[in-house]
PDB file of N, CA and C in Angstrom:
ATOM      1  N   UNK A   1      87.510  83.309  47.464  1.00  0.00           N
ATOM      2  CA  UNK A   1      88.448  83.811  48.449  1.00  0.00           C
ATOM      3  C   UNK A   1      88.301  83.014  49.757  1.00  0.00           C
ATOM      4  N   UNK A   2      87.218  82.739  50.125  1.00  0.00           N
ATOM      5  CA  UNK A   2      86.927  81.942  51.364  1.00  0.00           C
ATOM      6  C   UNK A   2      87.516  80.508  51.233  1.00  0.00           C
ATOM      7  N   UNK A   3      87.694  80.052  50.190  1.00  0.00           N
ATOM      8  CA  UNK A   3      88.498  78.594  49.874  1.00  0.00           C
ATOM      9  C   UNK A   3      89.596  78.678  49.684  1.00  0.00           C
ATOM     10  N   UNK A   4      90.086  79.777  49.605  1.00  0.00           N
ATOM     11  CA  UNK A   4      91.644  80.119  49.583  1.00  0.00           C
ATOM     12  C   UNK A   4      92.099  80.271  51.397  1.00  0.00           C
ATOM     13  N   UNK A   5      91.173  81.075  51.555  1.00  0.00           N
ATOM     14  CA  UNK A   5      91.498  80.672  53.080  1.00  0.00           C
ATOM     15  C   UNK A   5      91.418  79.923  54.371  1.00  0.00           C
ATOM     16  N   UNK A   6      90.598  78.607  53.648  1.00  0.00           N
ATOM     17  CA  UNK A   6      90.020  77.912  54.623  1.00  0.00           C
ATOM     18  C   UNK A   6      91.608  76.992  54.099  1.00  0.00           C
ATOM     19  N   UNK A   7      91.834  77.097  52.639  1.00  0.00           N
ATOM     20  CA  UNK A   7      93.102  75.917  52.353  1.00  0.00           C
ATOM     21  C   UNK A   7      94.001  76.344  53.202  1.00  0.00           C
ATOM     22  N   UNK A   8      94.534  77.606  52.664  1.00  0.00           N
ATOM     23  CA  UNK A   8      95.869  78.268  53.489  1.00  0.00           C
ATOM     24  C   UNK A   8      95.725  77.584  55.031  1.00  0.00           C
ATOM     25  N   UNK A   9      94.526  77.883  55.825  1.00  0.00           N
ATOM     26  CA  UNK A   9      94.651  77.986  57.109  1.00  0.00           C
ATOM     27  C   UNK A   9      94.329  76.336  57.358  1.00  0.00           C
ATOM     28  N   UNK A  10      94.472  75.256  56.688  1.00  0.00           N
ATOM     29  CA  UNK A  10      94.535  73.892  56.599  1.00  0.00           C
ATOM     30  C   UNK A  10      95.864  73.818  56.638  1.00  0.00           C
ATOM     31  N   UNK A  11      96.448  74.210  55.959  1.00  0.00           N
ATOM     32  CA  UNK A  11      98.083  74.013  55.363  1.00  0.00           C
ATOM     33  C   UNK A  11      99.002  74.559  56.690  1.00  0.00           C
ATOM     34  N   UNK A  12      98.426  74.903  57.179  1.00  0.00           N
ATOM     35  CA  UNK A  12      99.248  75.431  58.367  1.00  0.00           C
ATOM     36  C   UNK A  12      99.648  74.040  59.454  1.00  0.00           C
ATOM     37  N   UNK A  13      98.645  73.365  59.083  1.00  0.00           N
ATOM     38  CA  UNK A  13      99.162  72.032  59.818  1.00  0.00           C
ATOM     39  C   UNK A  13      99.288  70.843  59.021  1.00  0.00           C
ATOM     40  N   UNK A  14      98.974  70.970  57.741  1.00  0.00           N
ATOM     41  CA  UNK A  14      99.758  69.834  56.899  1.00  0.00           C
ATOM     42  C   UNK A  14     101.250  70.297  56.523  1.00  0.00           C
ATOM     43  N   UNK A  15     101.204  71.150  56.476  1.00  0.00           N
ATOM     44  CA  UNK A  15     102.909  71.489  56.482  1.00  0.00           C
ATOM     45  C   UNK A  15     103.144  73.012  57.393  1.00  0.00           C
ATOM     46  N   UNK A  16     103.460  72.417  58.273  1.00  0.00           N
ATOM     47  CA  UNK A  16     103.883  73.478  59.496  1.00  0.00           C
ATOM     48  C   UNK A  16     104.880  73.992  59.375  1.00  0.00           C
ATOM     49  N   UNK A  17     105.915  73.161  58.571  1.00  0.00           N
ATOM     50  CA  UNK A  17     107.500  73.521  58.962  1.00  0.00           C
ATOM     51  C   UNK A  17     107.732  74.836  57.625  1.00  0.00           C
ATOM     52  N   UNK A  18     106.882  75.026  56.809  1.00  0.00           N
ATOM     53  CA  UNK A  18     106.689  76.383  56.230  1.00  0.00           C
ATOM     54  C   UNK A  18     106.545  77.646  56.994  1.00  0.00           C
ATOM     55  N   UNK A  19     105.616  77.370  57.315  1.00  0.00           N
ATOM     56  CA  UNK A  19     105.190  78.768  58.585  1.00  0.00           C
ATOM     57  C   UNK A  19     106.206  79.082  59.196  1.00  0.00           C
ATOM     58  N   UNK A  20     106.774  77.880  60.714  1.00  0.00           N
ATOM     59  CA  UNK A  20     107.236  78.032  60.911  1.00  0.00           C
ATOM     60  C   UNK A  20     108.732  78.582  60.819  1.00  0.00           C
ATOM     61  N   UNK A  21     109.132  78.473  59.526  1.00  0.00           N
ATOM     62  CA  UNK A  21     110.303  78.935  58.975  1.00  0.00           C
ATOM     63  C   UNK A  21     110.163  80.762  59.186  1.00  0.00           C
ATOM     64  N   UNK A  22     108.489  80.795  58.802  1.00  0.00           N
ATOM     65  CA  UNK A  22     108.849  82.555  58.509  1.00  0.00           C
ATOM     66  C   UNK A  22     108.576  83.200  59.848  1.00  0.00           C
ATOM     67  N   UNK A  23     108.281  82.816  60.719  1.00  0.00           N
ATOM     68  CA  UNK A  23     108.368  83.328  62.021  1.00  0.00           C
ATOM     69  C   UNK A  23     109.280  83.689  62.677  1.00  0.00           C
ATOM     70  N   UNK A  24     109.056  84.875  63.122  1.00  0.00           N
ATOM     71  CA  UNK A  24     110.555  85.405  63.572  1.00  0.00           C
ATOM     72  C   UNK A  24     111.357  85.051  65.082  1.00  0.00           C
ATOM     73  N   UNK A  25     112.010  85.024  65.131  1.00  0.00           N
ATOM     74  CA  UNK A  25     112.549  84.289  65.871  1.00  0.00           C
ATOM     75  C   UNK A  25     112.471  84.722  67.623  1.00  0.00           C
ATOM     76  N   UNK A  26     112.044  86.756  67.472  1.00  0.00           N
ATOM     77  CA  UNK A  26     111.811  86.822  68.532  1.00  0.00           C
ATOM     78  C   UNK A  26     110.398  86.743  69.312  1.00  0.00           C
ATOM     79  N   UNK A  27     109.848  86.151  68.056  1.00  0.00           N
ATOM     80  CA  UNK A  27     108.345  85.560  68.837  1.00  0.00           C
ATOM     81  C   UNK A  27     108.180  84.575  69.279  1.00  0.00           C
ATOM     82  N   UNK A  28     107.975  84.263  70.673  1.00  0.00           N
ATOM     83  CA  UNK A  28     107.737  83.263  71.487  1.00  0.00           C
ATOM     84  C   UNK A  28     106.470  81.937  71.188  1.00  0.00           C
ATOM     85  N   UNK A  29     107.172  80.822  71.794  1.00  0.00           N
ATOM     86  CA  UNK A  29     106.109  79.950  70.965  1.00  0.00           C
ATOM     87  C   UNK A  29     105.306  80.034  69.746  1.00  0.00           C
ATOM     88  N   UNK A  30     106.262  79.670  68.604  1.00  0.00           N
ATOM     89  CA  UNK A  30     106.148  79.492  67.402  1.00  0.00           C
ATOM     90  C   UNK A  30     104.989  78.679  66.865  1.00  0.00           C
ATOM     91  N   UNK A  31     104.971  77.316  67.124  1.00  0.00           N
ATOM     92  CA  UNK A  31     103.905  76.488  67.378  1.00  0.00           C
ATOM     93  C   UNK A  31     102.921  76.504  67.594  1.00  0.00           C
ATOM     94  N   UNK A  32     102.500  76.870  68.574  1.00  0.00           N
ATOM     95  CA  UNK A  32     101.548  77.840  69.110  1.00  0.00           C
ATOM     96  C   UNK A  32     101.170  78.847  68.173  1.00  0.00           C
ATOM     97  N   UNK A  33     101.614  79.650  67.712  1.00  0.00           N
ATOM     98  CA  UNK A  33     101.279  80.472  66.688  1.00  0.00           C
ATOM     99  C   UNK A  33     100.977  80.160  65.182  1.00  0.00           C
ATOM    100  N   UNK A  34     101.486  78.932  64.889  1.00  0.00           N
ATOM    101  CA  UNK A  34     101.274  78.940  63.526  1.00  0.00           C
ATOM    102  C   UNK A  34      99.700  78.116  63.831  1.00  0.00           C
ATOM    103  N   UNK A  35      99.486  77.028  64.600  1.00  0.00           N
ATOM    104  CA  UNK A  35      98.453  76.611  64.883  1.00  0.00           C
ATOM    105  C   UNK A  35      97.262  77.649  64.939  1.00  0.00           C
ATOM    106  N   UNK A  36      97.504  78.830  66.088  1.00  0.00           N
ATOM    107  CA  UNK A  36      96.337  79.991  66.065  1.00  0.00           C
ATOM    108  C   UNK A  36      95.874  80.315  64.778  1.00  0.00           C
ATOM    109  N   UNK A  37      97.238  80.537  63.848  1.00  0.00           N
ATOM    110  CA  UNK A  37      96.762  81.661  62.521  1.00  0.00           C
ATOM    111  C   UNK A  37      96.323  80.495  62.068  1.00  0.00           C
ATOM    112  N   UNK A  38      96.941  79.356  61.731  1.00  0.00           N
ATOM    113  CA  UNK A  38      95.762  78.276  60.933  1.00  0.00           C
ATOM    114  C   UNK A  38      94.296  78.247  61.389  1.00  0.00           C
ATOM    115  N   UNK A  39      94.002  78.243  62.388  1.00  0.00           N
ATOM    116  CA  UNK A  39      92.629  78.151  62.715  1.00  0.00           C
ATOM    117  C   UNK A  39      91.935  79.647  62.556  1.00  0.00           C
ATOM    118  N   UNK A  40      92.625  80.445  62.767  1.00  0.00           N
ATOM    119  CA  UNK A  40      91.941  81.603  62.290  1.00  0.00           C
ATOM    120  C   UNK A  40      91.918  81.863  61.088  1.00  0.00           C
ATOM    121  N   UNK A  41      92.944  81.364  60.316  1.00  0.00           N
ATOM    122  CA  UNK A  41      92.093  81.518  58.548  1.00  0.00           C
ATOM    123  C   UNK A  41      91.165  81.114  58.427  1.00  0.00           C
ATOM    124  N   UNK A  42      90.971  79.247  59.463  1.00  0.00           N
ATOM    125  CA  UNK A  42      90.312  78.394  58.844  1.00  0.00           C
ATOM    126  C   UNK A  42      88.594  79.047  59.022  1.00  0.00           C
ATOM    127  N   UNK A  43      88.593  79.943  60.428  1.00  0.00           N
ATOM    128  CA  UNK A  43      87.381  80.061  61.028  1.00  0.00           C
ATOM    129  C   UNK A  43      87.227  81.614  59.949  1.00  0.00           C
ATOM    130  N   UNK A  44      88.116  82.295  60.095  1.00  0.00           N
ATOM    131  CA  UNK A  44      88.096  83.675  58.869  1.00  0.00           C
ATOM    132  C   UNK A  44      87.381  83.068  57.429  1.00  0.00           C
ATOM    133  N   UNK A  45      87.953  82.081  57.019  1.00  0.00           N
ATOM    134  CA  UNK A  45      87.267  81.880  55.681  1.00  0.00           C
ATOM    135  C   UNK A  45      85.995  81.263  55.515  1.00  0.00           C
ATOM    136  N   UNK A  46      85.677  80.555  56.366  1.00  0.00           N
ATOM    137  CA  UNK A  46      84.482  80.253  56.972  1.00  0.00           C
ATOM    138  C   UNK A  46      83.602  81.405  56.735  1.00  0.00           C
ATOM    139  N   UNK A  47      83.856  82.136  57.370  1.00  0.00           N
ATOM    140  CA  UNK A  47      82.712  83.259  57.969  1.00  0.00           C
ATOM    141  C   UNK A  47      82.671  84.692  56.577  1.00  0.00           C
ATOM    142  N   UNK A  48      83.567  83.881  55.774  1.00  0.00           N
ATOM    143  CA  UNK A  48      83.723  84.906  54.905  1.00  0.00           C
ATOM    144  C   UNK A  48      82.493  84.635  53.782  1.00  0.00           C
ATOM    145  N   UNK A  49      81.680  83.424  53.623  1.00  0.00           N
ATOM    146  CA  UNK A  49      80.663  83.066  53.300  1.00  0.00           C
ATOM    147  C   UNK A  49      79.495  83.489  53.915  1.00  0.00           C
ATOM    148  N   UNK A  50      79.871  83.700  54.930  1.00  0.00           N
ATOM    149  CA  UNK A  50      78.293  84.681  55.879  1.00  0.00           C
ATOM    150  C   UNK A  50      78.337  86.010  55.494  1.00  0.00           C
ATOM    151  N   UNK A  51      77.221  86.459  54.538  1.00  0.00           N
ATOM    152  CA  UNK A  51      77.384  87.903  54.517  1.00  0.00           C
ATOM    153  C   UNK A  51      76.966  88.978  55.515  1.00  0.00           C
ATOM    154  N   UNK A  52      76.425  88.420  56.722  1.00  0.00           N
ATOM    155  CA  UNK A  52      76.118  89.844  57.635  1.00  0.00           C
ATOM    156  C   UNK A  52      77.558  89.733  58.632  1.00  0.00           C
ATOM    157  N   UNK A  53      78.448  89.142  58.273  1.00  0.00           N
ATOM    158  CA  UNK A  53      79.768  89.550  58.643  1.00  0.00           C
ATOM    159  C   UNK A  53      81.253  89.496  57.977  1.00  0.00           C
ATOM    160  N   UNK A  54      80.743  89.327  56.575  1.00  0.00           N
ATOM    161  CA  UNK A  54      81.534  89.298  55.726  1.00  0.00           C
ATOM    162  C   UNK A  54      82.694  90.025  55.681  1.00  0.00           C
ATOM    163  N   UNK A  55      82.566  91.542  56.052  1.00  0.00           N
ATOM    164  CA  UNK A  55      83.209  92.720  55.888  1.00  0.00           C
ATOM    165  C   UNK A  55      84.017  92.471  57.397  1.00  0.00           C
ATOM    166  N   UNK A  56      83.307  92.443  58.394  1.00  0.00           N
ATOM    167  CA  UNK A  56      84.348  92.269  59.505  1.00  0.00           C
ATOM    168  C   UNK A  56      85.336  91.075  59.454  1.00  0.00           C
ATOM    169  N   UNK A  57      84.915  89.985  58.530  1.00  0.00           N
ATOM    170  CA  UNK A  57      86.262  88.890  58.693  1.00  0.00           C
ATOM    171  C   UNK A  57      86.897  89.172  57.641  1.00  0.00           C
ATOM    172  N   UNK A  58      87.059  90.003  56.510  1.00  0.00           N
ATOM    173  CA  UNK A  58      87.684  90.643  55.610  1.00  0.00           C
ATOM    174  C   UNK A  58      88.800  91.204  56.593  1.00  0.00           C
ATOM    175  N   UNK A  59      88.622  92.221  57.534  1.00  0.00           N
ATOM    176  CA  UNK A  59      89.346  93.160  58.057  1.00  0.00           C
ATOM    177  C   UNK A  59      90.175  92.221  59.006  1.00  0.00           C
ATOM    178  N   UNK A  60      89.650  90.996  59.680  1.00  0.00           N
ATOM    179  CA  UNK A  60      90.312  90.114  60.533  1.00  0.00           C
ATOM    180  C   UNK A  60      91.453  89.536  59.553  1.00  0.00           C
ATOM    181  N   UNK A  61      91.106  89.282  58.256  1.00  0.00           N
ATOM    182  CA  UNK A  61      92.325  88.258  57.268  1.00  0.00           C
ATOM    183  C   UNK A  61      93.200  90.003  57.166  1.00  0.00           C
ATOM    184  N   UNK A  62      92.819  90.442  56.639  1.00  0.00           N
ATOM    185  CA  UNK A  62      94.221  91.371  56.408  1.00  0.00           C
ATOM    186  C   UNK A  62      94.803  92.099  57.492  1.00  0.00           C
ATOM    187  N   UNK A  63      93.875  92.158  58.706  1.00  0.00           N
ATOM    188  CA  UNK A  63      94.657  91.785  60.278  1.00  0.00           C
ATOM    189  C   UNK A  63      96.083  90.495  60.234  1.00  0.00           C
ATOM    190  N   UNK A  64      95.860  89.114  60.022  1.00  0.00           N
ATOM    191  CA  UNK A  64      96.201  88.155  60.069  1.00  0.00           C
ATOM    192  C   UNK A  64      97.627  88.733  58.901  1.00  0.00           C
ATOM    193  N   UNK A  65      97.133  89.176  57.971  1.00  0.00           N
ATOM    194  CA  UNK A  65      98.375  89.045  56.838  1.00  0.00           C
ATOM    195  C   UNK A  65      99.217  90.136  57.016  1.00  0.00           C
ATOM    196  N   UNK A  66      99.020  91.206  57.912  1.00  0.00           N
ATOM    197  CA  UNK A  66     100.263  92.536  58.544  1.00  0.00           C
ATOM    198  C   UNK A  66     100.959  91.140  59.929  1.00  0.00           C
ATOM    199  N   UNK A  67     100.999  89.883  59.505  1.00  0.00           N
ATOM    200  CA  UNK A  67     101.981  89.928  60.906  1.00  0.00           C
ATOM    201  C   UNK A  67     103.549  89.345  60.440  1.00  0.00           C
ATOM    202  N   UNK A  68     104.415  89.598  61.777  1.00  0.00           N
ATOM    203  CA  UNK A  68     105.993  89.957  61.259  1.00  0.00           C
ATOM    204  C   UNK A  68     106.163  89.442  60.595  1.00  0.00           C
ATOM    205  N   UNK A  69     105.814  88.080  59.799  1.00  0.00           N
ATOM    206  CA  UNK A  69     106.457  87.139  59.267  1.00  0.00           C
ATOM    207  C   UNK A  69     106.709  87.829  57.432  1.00  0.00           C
ATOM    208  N   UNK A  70     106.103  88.667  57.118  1.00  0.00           N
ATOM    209  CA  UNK A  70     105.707  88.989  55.902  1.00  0.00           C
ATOM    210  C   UNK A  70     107.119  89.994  55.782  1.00  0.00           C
ATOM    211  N   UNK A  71     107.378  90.545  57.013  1.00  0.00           N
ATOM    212  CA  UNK A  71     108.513  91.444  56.742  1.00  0.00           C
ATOM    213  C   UNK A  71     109.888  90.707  57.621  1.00  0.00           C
ATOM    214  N   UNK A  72     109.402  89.372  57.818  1.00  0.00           N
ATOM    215  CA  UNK A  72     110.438  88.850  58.124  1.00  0.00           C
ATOM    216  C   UNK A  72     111.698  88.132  57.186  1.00  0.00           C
ATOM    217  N   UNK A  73     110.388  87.860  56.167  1.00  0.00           N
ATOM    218  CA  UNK A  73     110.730  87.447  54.617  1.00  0.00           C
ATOM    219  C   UNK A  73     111.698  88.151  53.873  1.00  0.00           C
ATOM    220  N   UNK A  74     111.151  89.454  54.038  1.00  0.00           N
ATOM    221  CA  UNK A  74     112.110  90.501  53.168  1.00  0.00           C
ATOM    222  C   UNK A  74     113.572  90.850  53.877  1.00  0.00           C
ATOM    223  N   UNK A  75     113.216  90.522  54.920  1.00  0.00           N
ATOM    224  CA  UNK A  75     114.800  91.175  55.661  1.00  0.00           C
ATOM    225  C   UNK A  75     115.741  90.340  56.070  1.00  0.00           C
ATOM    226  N   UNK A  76     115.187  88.837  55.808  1.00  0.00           N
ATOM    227  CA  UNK A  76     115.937  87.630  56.731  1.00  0.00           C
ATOM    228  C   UNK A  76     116.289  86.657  54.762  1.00  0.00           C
ATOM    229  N   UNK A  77     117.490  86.676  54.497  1.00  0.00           N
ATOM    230  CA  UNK A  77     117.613  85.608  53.470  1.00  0.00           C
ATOM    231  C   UNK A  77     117.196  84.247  53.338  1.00  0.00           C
ATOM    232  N   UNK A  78     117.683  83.953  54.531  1.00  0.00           N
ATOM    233  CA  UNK A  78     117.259  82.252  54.923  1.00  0.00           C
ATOM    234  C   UNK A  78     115.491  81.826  54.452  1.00  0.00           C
ATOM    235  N   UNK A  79     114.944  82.438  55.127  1.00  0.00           N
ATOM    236  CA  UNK A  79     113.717  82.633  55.333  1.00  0.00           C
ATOM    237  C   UNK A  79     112.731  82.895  53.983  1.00  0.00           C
ATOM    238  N   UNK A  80     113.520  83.606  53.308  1.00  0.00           N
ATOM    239  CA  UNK A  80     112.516  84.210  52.048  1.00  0.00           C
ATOM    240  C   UNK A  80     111.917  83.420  50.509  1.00  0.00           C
ATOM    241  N   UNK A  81     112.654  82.076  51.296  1.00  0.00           N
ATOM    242  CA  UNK A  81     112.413  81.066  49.974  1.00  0.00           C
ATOM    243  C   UNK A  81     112.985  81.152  49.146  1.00  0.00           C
ATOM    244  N   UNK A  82     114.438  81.891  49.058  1.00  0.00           N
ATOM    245  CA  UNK A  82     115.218  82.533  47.689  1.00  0.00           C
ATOM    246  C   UNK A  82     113.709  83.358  46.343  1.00  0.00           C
ATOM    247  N   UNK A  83     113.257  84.047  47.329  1.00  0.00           N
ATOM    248  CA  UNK A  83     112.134  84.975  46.179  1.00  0.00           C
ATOM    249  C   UNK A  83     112.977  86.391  45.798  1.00  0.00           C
ATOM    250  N   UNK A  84     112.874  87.004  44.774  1.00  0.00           N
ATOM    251  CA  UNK A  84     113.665  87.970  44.282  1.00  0.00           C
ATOM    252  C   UNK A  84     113.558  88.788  45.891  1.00  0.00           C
ATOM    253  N   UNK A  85     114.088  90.336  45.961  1.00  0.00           N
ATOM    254  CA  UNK A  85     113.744  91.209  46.647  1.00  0.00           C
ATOM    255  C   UNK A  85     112.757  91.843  46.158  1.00  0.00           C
ATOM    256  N   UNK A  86     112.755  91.991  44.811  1.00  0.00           N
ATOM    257  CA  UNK A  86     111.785  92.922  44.601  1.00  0.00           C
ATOM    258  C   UNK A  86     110.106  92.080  44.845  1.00  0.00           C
ATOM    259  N   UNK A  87     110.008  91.009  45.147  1.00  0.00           N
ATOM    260  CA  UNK A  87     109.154  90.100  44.804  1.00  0.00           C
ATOM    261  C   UNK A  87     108.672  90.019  46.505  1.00  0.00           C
ATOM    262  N   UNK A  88     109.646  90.449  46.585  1.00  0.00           N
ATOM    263  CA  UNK A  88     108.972  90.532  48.741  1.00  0.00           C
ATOM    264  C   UNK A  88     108.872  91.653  49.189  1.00  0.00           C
ATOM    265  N   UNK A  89     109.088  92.660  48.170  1.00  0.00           N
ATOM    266  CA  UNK A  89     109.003  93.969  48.906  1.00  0.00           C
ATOM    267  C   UNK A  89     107.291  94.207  47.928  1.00  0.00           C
ATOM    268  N   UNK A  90     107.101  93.820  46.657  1.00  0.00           N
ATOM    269  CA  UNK A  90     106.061  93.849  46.044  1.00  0.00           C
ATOM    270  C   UNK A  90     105.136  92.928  46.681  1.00  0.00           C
ATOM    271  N   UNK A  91     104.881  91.980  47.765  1.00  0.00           N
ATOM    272  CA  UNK A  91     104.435  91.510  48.217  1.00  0.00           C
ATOM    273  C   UNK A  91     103.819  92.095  49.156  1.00  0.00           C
ATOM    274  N   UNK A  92     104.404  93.184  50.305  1.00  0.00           N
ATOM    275  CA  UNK A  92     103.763  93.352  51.538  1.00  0.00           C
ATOM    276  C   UNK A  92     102.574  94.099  50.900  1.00  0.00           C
ATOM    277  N   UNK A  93     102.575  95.012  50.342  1.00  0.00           N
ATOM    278  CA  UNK A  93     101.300  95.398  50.010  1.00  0.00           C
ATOM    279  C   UNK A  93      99.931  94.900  48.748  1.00  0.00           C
ATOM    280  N   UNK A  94     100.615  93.968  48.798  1.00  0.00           N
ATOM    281  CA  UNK A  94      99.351  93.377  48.136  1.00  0.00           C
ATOM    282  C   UNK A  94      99.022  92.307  49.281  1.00  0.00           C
ATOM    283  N   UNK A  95      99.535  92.222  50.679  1.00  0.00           N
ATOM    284  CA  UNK A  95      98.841  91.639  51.055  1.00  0.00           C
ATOM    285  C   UNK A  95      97.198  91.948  51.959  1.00  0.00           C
ATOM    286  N   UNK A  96      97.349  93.573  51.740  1.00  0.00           N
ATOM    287  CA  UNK A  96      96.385  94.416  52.608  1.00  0.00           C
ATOM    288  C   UNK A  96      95.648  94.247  51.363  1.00  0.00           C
ATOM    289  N   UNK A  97      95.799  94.208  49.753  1.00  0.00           N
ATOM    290  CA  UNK A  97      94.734  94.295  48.916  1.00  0.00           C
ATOM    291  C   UNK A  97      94.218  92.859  49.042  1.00  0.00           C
TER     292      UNK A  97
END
């Protein structure tokens, strides 16, 4: 899991223009933001290998994965990658699991 999130939060700046797509539009400095959450996966998955804080950067990634963009997906067409509906509405909650 920690290599899943150190990739993800790599990928945020090898291909930005993903992220940026799912960001909603009334959040200010986009850029800025996709950069933060990349580095906070990158430092989240990191630390997800330390076990005397394992559990608190657990709670920081599924912090990270409730933000708008997840329900920006489901409600915005453009945005959703052409993924079914049911496939984005079955999504938000598996992202807290």
């Amino acid at each position: 899991m920690a290599f899943l999130y150190i990739l993800a939060g790599s990928n945020h700046f090898v291909n930005p223009r993903m992220y940026l797509k799912i960001i909603p539009n009334a959040i200010p400095m986009p850029k800025l933001i996709n950069y933060a959450n990349g580095i906070a996966e990158i430092i989240l998955g990191i630390a997800l290998s330390i076990p005397a804080i394992s559990g608190h950067c657990a709670q920081g990634i599924m912090a990270l994965l409730i933000l708008p963009a997840n329900c920006y997906m489901l409600t915005n067409k453009i945005v959703s990658f052409d993924l079914l509906k049911w496939l984005l509405i079955l999504r938000l909650p598996l992202q807290i699991v």
